[in-house]
C-alpha atoms as a PDB file:
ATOM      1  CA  UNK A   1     107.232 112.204 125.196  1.00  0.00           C
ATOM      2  CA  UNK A   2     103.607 112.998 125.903  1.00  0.00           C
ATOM      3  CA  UNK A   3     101.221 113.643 123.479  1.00  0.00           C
ATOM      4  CA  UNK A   4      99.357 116.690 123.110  1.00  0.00           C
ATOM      5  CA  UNK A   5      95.443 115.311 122.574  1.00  0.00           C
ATOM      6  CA  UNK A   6      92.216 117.302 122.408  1.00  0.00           C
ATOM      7  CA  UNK A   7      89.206 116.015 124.802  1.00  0.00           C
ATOM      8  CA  UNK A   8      87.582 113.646 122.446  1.00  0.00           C
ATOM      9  CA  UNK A   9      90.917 112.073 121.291  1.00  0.00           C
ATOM     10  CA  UNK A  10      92.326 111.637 124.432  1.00  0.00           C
ATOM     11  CA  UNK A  11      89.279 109.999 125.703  1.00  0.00           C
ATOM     12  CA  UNK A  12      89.192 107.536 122.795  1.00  0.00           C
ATOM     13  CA  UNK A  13      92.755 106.755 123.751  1.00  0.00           C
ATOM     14  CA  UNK A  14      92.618 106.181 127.722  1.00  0.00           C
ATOM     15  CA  UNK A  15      89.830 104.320 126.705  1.00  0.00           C
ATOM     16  CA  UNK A  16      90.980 101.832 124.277  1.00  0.00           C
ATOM     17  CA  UNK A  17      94.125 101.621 126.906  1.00  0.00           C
ATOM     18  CA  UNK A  18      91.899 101.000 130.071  1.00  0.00           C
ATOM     19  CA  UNK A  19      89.486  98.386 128.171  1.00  0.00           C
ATOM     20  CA  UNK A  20      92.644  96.504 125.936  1.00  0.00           C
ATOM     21  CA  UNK A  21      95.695  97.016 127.669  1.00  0.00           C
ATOM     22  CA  UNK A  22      97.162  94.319 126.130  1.00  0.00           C
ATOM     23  CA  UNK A  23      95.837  95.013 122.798  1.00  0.00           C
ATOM     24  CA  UNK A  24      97.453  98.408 122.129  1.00  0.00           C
ATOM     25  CA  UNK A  25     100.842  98.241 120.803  1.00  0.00           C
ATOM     26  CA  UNK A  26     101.321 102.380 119.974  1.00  0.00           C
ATOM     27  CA  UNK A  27      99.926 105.503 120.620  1.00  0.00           C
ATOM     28  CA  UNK A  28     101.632 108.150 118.260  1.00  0.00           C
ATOM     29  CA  UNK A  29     100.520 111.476 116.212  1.00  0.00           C
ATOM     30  CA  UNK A  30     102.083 112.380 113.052  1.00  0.00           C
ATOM     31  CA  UNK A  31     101.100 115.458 110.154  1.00  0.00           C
ATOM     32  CA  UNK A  32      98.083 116.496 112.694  1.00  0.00           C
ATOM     33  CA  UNK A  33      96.977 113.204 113.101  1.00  0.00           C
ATOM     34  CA  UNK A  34      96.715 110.520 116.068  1.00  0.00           C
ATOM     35  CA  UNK A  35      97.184 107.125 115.082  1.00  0.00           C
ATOM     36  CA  UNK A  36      97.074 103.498 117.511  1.00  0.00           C
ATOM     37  CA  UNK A  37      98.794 100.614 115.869  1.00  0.00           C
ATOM     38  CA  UNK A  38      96.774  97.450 117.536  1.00  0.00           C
ATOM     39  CA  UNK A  39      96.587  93.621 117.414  1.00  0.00           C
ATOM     40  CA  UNK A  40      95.800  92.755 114.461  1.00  0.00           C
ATOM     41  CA  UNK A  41      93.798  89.552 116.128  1.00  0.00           C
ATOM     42  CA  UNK A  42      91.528  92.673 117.834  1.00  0.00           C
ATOM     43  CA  UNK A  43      90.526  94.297 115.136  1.00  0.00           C
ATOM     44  CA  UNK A  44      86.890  93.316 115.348  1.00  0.00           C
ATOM     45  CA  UNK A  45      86.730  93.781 119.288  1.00  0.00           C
ATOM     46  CA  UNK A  46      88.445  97.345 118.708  1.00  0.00           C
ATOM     47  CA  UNK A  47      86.011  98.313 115.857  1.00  0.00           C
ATOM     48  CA  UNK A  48      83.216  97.456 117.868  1.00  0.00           C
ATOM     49  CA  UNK A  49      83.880  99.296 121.071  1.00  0.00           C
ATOM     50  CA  UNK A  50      85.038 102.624 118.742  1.00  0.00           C
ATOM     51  CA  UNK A  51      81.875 102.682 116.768  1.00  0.00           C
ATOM     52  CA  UNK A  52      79.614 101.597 120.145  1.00  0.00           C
ATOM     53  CA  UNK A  53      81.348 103.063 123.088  1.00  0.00           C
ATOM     54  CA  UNK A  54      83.459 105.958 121.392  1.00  0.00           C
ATOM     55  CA  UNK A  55      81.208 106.966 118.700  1.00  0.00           C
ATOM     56  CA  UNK A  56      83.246 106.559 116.091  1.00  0.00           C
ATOM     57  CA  UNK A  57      80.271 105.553 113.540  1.00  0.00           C
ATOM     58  CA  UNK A  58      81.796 106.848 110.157  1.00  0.00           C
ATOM     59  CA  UNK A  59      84.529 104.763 108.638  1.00  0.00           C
ATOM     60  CA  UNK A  60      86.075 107.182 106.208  1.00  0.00           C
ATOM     61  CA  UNK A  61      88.741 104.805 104.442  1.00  0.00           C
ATOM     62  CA  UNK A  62      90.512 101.673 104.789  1.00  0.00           C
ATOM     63  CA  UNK A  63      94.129 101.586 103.113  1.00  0.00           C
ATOM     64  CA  UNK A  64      96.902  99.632 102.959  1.00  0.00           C
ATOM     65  CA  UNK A  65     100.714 100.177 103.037  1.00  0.00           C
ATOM     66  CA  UNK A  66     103.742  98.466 101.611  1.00  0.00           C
ATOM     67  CA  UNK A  67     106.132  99.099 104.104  1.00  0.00           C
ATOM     68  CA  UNK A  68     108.792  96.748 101.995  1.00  0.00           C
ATOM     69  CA  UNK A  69     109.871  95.477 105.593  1.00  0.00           C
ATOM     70  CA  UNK A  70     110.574  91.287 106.696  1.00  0.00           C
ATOM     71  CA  UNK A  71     108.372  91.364 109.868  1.00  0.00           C
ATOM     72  CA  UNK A  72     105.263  92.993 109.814  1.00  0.00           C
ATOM     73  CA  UNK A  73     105.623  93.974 105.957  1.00  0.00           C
ATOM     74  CA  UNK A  74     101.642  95.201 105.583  1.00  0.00           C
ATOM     75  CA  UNK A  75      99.606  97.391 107.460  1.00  0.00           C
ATOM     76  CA  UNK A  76      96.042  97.943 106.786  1.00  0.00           C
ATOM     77  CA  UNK A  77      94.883 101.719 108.423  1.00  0.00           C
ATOM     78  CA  UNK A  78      91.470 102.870 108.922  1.00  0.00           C
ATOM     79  CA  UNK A  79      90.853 106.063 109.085  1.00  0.00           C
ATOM     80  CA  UNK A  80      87.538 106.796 111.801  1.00  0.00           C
ATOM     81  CA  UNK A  81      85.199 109.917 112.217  1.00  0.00           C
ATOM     82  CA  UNK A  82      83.264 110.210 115.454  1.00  0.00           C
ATOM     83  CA  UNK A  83      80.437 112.443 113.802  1.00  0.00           C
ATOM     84  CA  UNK A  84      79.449 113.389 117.339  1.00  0.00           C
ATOM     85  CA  UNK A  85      83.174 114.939 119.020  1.00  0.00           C
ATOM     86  CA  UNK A  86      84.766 115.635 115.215  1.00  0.00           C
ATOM     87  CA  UNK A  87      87.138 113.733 116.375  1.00  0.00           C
ATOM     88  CA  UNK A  88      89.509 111.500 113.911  1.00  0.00           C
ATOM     89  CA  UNK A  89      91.476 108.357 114.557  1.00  0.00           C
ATOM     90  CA  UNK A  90      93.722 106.342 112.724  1.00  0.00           C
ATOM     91  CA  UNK A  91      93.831 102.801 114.017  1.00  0.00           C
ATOM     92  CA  UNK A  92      96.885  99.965 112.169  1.00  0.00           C
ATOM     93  CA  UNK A  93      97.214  96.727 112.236  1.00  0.00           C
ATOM     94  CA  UNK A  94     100.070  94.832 110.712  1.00  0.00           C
ATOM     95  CA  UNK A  95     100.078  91.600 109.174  1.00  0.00           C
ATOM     96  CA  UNK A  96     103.092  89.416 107.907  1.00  0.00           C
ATOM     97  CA  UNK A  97     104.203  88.936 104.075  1.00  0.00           C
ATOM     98  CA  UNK A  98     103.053  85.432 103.336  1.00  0.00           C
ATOM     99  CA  UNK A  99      99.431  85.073 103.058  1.00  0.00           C
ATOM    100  CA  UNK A 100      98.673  88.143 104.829  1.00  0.00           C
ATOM    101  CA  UNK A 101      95.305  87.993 106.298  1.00  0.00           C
ATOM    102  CA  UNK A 102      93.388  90.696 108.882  1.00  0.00           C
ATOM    103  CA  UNK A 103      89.208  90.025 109.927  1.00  0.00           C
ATOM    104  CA  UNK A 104      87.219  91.979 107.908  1.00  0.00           C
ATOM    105  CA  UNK A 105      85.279  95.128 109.874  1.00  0.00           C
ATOM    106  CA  UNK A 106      82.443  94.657 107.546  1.00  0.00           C
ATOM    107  CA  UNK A 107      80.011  93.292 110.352  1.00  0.00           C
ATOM    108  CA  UNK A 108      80.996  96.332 112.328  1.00  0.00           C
ATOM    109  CA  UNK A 109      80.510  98.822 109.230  1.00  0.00           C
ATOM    110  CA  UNK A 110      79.597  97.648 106.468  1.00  0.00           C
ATOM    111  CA  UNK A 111      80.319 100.362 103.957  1.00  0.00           C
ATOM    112  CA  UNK A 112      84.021  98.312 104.818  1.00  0.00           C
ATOM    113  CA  UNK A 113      83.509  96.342 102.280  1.00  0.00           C
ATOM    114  CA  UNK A 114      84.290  98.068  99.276  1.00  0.00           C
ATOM    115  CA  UNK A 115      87.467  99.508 100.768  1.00  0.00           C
ATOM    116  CA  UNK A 116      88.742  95.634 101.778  1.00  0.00           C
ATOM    117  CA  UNK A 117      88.087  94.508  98.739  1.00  0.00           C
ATOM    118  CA  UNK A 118      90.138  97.782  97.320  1.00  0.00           C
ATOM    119  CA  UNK A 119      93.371  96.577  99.636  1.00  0.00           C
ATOM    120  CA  UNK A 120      92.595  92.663  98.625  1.00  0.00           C
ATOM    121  CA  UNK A 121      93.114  93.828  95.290  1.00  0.00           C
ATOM    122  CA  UNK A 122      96.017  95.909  95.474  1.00  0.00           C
ATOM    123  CA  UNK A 123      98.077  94.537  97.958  1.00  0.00           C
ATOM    124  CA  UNK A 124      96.404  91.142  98.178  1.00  0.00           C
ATOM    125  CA  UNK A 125      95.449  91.393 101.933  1.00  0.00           C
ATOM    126  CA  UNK A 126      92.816  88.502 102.275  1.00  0.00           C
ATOM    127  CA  UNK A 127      90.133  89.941 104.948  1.00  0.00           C
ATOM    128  CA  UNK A 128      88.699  86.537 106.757  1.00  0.00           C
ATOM    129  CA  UNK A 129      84.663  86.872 106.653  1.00  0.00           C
ATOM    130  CA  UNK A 130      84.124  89.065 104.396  1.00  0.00           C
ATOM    131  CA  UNK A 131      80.943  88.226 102.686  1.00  0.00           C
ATOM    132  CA  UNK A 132      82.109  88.964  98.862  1.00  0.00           C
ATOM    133  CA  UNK A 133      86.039  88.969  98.834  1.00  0.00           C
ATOM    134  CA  UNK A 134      87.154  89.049  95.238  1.00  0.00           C
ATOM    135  CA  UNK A 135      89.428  91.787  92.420  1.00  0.00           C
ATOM    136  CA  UNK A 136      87.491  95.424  92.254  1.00  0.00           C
ATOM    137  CA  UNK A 137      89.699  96.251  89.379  1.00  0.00           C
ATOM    138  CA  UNK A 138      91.611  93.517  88.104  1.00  0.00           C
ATOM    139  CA  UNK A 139      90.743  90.451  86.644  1.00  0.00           C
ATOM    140  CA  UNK A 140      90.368  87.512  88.793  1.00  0.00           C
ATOM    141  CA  UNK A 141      92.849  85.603  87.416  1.00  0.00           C
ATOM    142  CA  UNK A 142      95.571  88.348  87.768  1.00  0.00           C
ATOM    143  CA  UNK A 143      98.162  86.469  89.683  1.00  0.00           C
ATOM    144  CA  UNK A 144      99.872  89.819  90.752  1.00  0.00           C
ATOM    145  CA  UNK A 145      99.037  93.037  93.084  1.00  0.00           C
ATOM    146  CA  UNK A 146     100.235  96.278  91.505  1.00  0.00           C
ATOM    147  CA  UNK A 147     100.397  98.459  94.687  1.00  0.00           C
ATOM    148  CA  UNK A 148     103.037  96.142  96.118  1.00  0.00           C
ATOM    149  CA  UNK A 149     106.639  97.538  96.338  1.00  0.00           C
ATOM    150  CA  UNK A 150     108.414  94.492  93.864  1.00  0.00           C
ATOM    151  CA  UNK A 151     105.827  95.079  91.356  1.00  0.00           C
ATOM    152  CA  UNK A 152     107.587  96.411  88.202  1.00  0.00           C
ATOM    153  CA  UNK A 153     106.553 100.401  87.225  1.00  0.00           C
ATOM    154  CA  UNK A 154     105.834  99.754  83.975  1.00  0.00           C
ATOM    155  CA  UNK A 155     104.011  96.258  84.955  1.00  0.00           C
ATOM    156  CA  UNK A 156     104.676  92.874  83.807  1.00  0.00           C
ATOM    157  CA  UNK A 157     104.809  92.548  79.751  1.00  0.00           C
ATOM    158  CA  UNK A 158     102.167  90.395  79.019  1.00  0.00           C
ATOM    159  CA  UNK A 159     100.110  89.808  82.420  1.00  0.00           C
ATOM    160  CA  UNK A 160      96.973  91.246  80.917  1.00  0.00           C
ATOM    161  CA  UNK A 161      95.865  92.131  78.213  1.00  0.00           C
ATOM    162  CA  UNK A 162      95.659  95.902  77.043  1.00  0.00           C
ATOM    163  CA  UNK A 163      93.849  97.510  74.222  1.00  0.00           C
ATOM    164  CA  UNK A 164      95.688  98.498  70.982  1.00  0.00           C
ATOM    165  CA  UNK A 165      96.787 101.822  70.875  1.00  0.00           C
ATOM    166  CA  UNK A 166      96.334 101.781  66.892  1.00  0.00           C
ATOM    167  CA  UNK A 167      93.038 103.261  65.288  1.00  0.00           C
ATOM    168  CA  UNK A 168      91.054 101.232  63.327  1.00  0.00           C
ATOM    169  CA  UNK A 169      90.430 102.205  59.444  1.00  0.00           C
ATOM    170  CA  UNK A 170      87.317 100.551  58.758  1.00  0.00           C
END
């Protein structure tokens, strides 16, 4: 099956293929939009070569997904504008279940940072160099990571504390 690119895209994709050959796992498009799944160990080289080479200077978002799997069970997808073509890529990398770790792209852009520490905190994602890793909406010392597939819908009874519900009548 070939894929059906415009100009910008498919010269973002020959030339991530041409320059790390090795490095690109998939090339798919899905809902509109074209997505490469890489090595997670290239992240950084990747990033660096989009946002210098490619022009792909405006990191949009950085999520992560629960795909509930036993190989491979995160994936952490950034979503990339190249302000100059319009053009928008998806790149994934995948990182295992126990201590799942991926290099931050902060010292490529660093408006990454709030996003990592968004994923760090939901799916508990640790992102190696990244200059303040710690909870954006949980407490520190919440041992659990709510956007996780196990975690319970109605949370875990007495994890944290929550504010009564009851009006005061002073």
């Amino acid at each position: 099956m070939s894929l059906e690119l415009s100009e910008p895209l498919q010269k973002t994709v020959d030339g991530l293929t041409e320059n790390f050959s090795d490095k690109v796992i998939e090339v798919y498009q899905s809902s509109g939009d074209t997505f490469i799944r890489v090595e997670t160990n290239a992240i950084i080289k990747i990033a660096t070569y989009l946002r210098d080479e490619q022009h792909y200077v405006y990191l949009s978002d950085i999520f992560g997904i629960d795909r509930y799997t036993s190989d491979e069970r995160f994936e952490v997808v950034y979503n990339l504008l190249s302000l100059k073509t319009k053009a928008r890529v998806l790149i994934k990398v995948r990182c295992e279940e126990e201590n799942p770790e991926v290099d931050s792209v902060h010292s490529v852009w660093p408006a990454a940072g709030w996003n990592e520490r968004e994923v760090y905190d939901m799916f508990g994602v640790f992102f190696r160099n990244h200059p303040d890793l710690r909870r954006i909406f949980l407490p520190e010392d919440f041992q659990y990571y709510p956007l996780r597939k196990e975690f319970p819908l109605l949370g875990i009874p007495g994890s944290i504390e929550l504010p009564s519900t009851t009006p005061d009548n002073d």
